[in-house]
C-alpha atoms as a PDB file:
ATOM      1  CA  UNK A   1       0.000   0.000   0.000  1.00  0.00           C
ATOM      2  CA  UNK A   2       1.225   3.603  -0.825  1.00  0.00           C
ATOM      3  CA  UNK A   3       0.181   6.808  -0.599  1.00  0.00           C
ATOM      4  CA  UNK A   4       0.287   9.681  -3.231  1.00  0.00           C
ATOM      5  CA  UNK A   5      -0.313  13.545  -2.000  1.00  0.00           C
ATOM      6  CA  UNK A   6      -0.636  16.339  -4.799  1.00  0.00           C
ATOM      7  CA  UNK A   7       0.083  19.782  -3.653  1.00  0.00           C
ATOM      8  CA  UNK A   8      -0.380  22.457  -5.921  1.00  0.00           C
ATOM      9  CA  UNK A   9       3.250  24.337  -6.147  1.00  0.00           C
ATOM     10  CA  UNK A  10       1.757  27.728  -6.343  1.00  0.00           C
ATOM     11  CA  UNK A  11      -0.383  27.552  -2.990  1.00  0.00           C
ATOM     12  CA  UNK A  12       1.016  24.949  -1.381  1.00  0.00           C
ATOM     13  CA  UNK A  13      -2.026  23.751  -0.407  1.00  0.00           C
ATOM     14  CA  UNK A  14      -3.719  19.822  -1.565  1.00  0.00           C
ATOM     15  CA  UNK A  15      -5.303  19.511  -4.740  1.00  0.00           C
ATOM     16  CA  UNK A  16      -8.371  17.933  -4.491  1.00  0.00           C
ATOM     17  CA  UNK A  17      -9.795  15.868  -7.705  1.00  0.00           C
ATOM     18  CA  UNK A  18      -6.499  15.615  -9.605  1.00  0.00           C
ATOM     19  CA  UNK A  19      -6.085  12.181 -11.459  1.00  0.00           C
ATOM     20  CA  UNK A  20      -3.517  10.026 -10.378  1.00  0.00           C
ATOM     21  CA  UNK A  21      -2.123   6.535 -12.295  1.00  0.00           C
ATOM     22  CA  UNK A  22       1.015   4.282 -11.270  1.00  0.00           C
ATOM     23  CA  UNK A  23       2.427   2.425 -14.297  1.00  0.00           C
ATOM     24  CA  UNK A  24       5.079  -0.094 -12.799  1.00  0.00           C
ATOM     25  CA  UNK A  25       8.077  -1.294 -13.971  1.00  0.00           C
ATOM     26  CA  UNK A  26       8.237  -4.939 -15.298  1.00  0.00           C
ATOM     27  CA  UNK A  27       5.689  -7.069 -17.584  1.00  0.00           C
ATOM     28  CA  UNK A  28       4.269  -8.792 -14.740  1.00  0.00           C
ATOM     29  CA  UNK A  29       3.180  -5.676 -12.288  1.00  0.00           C
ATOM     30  CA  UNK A  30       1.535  -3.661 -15.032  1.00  0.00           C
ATOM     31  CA  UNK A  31      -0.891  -0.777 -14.184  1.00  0.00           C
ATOM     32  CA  UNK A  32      -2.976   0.472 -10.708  1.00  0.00           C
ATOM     33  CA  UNK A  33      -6.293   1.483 -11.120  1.00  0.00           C
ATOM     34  CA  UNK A  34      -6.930   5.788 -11.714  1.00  0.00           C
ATOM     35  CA  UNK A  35      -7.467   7.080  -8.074  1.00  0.00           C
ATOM     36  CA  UNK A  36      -8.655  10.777  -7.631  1.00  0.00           C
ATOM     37  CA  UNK A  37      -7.113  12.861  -4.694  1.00  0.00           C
ATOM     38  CA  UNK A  38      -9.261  14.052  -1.654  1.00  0.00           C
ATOM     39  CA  UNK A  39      -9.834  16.926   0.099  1.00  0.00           C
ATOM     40  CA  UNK A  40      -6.013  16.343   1.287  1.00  0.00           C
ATOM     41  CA  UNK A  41      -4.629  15.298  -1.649  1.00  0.00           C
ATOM     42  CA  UNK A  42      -4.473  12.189  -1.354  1.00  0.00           C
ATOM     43  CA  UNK A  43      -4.891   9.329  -3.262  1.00  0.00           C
ATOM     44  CA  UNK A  44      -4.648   5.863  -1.816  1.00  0.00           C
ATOM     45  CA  UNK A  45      -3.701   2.862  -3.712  1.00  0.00           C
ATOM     46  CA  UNK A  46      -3.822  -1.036  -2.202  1.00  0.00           C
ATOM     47  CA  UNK A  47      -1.124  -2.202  -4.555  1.00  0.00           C
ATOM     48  CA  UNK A  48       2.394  -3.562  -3.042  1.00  0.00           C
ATOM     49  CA  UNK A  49       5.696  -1.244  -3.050  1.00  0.00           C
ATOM     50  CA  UNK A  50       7.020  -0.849  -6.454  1.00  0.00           C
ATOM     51  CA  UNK A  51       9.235   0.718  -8.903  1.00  0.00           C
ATOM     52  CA  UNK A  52       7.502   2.633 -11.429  1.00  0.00           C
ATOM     53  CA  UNK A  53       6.286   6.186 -12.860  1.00  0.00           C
ATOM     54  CA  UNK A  54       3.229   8.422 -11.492  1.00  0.00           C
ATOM     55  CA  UNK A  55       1.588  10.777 -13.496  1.00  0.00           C
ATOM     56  CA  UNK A  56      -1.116  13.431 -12.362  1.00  0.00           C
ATOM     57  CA  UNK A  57      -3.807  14.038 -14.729  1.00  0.00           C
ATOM     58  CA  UNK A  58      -1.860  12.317 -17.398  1.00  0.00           C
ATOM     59  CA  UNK A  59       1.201  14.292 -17.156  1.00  0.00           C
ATOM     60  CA  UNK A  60       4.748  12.471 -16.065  1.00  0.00           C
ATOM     61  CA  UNK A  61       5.552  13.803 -12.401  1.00  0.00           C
ATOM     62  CA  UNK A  62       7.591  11.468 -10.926  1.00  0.00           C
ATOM     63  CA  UNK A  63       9.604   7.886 -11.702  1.00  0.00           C
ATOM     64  CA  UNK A  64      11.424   5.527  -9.004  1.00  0.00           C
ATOM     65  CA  UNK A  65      10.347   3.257  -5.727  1.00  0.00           C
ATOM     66  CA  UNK A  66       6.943   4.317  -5.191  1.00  0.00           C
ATOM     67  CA  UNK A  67       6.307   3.043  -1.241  1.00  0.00           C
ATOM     68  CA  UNK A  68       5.079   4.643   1.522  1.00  0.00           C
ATOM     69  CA  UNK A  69       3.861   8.574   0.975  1.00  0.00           C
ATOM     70  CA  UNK A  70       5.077   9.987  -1.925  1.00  0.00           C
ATOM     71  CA  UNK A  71       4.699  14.132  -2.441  1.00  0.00           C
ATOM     72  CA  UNK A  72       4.073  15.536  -5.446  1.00  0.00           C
ATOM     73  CA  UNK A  73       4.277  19.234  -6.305  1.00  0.00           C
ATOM     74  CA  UNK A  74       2.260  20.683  -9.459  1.00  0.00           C
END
């Protein structure tokens, strides 16, 4: 299980109803299912501790381990 938080850059303060995808690396882990932040920016995904890339409403934002809380600024 992970957790991804999108805070917008200008405001600093949690985007709420931004898009969120994990593509993983490796044939076998494949995609996570779209999750939509809440009111804190979050979106919360079931799926194990991975390598891989997140984008926020379909743009790249980060790539590497994806575990734990991971920050994003837009």
């Amino acid at each position: 299980m992970f957790t991804v938080q999108v805070i917008e850059s200008n405001s600093g303060k949690p985007a709420e109803g931004k898009k969120v995808s994990v593509i993983f690396n490796g044939f076998t882990r494949g995609v996570a299912r779209d999750q939509y932040t809440d009111r804190n920016g979050e979106a919360h995904f079931s799926e194990d501790n991975g390598d891989g890339t997140i984008y926020v409403q379909g743009t790249k934002a980060y790539e590497g381990r994806i575990e734990g809380r991971k920050i994003i600024y837009t």
